[in-house]
Protein backbone atom coordinates (compact mmCIF):
# COMPACT_ATOMS: atom_id res chain seq x y z
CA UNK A 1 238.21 -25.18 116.29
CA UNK A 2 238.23 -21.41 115.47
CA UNK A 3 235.57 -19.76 113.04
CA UNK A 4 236.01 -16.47 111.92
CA UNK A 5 232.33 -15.48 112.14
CA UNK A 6 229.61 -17.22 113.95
CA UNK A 7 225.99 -16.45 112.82
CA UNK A 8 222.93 -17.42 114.92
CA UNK A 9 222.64 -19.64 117.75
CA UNK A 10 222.11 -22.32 115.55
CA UNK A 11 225.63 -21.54 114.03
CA UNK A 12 227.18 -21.14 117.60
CA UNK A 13 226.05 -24.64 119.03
CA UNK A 14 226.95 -26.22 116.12
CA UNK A 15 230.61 -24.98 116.20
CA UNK A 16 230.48 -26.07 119.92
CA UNK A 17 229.39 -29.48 118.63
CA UNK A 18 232.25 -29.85 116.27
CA UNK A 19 235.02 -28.50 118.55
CA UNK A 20 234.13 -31.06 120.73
CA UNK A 21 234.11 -33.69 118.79
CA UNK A 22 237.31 -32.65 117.19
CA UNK A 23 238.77 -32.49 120.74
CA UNK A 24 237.17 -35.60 121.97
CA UNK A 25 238.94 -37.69 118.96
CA UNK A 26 241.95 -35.68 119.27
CA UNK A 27 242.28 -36.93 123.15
CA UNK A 28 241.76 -40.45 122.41
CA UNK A 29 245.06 -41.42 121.35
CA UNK A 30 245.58 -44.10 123.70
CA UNK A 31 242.16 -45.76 123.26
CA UNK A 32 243.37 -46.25 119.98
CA UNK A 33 246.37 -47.29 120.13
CA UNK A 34 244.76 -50.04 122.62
CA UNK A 35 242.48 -50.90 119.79
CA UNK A 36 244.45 -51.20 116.22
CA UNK A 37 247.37 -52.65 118.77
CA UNK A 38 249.30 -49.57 116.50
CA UNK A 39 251.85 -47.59 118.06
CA UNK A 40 252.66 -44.55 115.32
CA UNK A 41 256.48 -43.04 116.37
CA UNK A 42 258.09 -40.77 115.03
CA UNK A 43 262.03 -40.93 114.65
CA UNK A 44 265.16 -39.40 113.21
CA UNK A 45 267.29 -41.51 110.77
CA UNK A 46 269.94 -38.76 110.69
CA UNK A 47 271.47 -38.09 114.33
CA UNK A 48 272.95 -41.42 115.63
CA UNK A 49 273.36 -42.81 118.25
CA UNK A 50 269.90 -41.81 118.54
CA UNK A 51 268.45 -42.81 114.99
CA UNK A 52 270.46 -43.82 111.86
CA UNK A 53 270.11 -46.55 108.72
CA UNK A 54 272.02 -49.96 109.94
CA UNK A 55 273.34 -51.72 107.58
CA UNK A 56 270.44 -53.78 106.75
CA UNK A 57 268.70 -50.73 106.17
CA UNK A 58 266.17 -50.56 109.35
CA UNK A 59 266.34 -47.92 111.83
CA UNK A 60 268.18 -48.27 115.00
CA UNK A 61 269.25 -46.69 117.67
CA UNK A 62 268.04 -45.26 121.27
CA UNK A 63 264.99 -43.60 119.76
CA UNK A 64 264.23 -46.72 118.11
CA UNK A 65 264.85 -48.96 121.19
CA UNK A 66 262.91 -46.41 122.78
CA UNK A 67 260.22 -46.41 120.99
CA UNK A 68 260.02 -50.57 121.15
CA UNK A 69 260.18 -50.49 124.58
CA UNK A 70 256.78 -48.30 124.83
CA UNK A 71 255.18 -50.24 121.75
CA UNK A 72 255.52 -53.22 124.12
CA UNK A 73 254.55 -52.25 127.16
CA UNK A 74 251.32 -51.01 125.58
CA UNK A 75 250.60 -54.12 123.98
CA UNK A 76 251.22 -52.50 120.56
CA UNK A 77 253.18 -52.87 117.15
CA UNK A 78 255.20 -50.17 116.49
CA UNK A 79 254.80 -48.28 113.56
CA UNK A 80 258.34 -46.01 112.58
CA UNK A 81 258.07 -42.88 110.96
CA UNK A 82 261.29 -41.30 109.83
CA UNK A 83 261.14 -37.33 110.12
CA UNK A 84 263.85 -34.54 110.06
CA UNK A 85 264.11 -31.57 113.13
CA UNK A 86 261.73 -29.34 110.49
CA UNK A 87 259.04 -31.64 110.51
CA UNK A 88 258.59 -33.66 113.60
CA UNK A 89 256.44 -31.33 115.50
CA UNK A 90 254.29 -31.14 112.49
CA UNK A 91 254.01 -34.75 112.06
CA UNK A 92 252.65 -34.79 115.76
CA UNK A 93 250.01 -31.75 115.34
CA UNK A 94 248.79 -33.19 112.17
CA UNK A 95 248.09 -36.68 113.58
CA UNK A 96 250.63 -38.51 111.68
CA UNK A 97 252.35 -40.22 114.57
CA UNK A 98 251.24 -40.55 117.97
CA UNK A 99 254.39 -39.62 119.45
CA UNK A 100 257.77 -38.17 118.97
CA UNK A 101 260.84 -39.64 120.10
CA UNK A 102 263.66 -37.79 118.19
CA UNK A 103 265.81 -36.54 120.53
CA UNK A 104 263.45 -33.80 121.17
CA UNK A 105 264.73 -31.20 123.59
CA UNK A 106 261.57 -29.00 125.65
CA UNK A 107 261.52 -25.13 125.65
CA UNK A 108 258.77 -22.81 125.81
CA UNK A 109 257.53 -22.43 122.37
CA UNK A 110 257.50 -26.49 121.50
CA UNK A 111 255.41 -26.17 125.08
CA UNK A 112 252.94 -23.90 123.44
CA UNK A 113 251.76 -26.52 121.09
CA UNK A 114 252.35 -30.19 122.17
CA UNK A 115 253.05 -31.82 125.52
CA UNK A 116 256.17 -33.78 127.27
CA UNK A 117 256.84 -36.90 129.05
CA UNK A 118 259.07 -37.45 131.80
CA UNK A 119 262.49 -36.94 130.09
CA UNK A 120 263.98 -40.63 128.58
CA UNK A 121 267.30 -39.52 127.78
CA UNK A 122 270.60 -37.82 128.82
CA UNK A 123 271.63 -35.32 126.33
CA UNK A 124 274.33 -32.78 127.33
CA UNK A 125 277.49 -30.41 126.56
CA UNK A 126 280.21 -31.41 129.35
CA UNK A 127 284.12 -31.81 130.05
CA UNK A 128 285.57 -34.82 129.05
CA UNK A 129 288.70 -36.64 129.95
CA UNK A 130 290.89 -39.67 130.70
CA UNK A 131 290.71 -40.94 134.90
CA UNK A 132 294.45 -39.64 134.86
CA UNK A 133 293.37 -36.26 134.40
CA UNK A 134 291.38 -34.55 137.56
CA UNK A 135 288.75 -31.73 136.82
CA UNK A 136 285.46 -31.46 138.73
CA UNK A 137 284.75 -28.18 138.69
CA UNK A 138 285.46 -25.44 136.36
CA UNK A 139 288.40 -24.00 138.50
CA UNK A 140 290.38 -27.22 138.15
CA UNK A 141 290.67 -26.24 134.39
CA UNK A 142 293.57 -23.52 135.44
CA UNK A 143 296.25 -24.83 133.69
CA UNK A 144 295.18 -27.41 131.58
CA UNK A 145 294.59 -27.98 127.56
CA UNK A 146 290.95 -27.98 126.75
CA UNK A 147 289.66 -28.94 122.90
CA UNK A 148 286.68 -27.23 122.25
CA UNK A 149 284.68 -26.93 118.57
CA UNK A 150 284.62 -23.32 117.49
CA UNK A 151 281.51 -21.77 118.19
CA UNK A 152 279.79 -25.05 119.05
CA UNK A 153 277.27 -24.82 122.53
CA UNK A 154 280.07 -26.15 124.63
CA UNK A 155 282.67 -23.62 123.40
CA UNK A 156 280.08 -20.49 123.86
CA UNK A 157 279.23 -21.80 127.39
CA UNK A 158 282.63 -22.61 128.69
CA UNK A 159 283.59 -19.50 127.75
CA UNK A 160 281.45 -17.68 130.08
CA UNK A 161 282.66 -19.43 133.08
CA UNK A 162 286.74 -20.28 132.79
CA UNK A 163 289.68 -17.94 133.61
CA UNK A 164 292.29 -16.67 131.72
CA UNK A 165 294.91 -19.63 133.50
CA UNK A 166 292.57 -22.66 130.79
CA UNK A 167 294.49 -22.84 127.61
CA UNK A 168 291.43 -23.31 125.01
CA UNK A 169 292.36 -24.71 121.86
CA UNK A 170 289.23 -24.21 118.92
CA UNK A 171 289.26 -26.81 116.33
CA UNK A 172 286.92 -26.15 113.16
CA UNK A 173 285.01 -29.36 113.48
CA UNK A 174 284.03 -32.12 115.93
CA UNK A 175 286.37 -34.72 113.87
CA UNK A 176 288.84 -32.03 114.85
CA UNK A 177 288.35 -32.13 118.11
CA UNK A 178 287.95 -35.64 118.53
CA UNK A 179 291.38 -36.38 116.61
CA UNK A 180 293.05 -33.53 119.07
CA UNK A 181 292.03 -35.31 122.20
CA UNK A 182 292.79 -38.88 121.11
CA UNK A 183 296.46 -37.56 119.74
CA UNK A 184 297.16 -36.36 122.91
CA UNK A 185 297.24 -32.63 121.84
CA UNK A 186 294.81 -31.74 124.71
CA UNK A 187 294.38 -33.14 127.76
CA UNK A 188 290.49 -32.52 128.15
CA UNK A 189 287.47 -32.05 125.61
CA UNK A 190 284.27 -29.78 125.94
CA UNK A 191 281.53 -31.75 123.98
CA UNK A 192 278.25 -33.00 123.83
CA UNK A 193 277.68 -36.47 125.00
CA UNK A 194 276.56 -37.85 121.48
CA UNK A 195 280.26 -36.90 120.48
CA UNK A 196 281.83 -38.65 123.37
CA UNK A 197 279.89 -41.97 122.50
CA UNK A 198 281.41 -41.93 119.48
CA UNK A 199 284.66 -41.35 120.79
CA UNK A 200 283.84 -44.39 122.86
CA UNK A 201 282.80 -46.11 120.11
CA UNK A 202 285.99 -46.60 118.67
CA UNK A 203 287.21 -47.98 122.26
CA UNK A 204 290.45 -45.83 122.26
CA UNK A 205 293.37 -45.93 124.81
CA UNK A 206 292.09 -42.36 125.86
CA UNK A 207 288.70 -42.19 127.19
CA UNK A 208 286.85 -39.19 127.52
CA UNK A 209 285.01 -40.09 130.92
CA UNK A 210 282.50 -37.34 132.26
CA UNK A 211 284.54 -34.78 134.38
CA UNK A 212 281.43 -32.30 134.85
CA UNK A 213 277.93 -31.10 132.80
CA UNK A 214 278.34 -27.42 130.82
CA UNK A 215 275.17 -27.60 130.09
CA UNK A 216 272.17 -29.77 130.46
CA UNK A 217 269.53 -30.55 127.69
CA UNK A 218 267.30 -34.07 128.30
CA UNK A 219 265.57 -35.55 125.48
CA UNK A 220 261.56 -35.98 126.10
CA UNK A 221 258.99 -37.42 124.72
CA UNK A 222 256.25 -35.28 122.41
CA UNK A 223 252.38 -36.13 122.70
CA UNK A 224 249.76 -33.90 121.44
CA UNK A 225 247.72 -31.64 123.48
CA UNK A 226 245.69 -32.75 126.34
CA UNK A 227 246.20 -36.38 125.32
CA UNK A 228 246.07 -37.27 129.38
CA UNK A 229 245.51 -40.97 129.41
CA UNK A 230 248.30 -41.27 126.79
CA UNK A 231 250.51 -39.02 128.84
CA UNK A 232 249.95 -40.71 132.25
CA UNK A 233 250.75 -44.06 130.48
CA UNK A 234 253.75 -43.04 128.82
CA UNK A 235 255.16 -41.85 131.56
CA UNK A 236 254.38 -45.09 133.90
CA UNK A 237 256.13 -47.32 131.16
CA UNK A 238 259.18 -44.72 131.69
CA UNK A 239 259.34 -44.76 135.19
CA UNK A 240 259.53 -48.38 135.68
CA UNK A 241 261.73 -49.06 132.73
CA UNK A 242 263.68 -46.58 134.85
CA UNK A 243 263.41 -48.59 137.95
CA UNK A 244 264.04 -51.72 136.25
CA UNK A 245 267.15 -50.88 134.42
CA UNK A 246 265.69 -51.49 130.88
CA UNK A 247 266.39 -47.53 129.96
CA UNK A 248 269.98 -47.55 131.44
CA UNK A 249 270.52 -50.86 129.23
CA UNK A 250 269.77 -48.65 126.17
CA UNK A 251 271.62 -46.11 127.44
CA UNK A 252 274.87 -48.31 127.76
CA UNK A 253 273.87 -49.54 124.36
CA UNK A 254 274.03 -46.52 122.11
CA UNK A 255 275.76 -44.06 124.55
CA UNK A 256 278.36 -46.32 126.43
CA UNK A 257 277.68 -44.41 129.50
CA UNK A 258 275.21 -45.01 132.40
CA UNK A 259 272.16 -43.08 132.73
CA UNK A 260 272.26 -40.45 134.77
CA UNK A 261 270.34 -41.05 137.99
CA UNK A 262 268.59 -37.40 138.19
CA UNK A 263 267.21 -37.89 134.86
């Protein structure tokens, strides 16, 4: 806790006192949780496969599945809270939820103010394509058809690294893209992996297997600062869901893809 002016011993151990007691409850997120048998999540309801509305209006998705997985293995109810991008971080720092799972990316500023698990999910930009089509590596793009969304992470990326020899064809939108590669109009895609899910989704004659990563971005799992025992835990539940193929069941669910195994 931070006071603008501190007058008199008196003054100075008693803003000591409350700091620490503010920090003390603040770090016992997973004694409560044990307690009230409450697991608070937050979630998106906006970005499937990860989080959407089903049709019987309850949220599903990886997050969600996610999020049950950890609510059991703690011996807890789970407790959904819907948020947006803006306001998950918020919802975290305020004490809303106890954790975010939101397809949450890490970078140095989110680092600043709250902590990550291990990561739980694969979320990346690659090259996609049917088994008929061989690219492994960047330089077996010479010569080939490659959909890409204008200006999209994948397009800005690949262009840094092809030659000249890749004929790059920019489509306005990802429905654009999508409809190029299952027409036939390009031979490969540059996409995220969320797109190529829902590619797969529709269970097409073309599939857009992996080829190789453009760029690699793993979801984690947010926790509040210095929340330790919560930390350690969450990160046991993942390893052995991990190791006991619960996560890669979840990951075939939503993603129709295996998980990765350097995640």
């Amino acid at each position: 806790m931070r006071f603008a002016t501190i007058l008199g011993a008196v003054g100075f151990a008693t803003a000591v006192l409350t700091g620490g007691l503010s920090t003390a409850a603040h770090a016992d997120a997973l004694e409560r949780i044990t307690k009230e048998k409450v697991l608070r999540v937050a979630v998106p309801q906006d970005f499937p496969p990860f989080g959407s509305v089903g049709t019987d209006m309850k949220p599903v998705g990886y997050d969600i599945d996610t999020a049950t997985l950890l609510a059991k293995e703690m011996g807890a109810k789970v407790e959904l809270v819907p948020v947006t991008s803006a306001n998950r971080v918020p919802y975290l720092t305020t004490g809303k939820v106890d954790l975010i799972i939101s397809s949450l990316g890490k970078n140095a500023e989110r680092e600043k103010v709250i902590d990550f698990s291990a990561a739980y999910a694969p979320f990346y930009n690659g090259v996609f394509g049917p088994d008929s089509v061989k690219a492994e590596t960047v330089a077996d793009l010479d010569g080939k058809t490659v959909g890409v969304t204008r200006g999209s992470v994948e397009d800005i990326e690949l262009s840094k690294v092809i030659s000249d020899k890749v004929n790059v064809r920019r489509y306005e939108d990802n429905n654009g893209t999508i409809s190029a590669f299952l027409s036939g109009q390009v031979e490969l895609v540059a996409t995220g992996n969320v797109v190529a899910a829902a590619i797969l989704e529709r269970k097409p004659p073309r599939l857009p297997n992996l080829k190789f990563l453009v760029k690699n971005s793993p979801c984690f799992i947010g926790l509040g600062k210095d929340e330790g025992p919560l930390l350690e835990k969450v990160n046991a539940i993942l390893a052995k869901a991990k190791t006991d193929g619960s996560l890669a069941a979840i990951a075939e669910k939503w993603l129709h893809a295996p998980l990765p195994k350097d995640l």
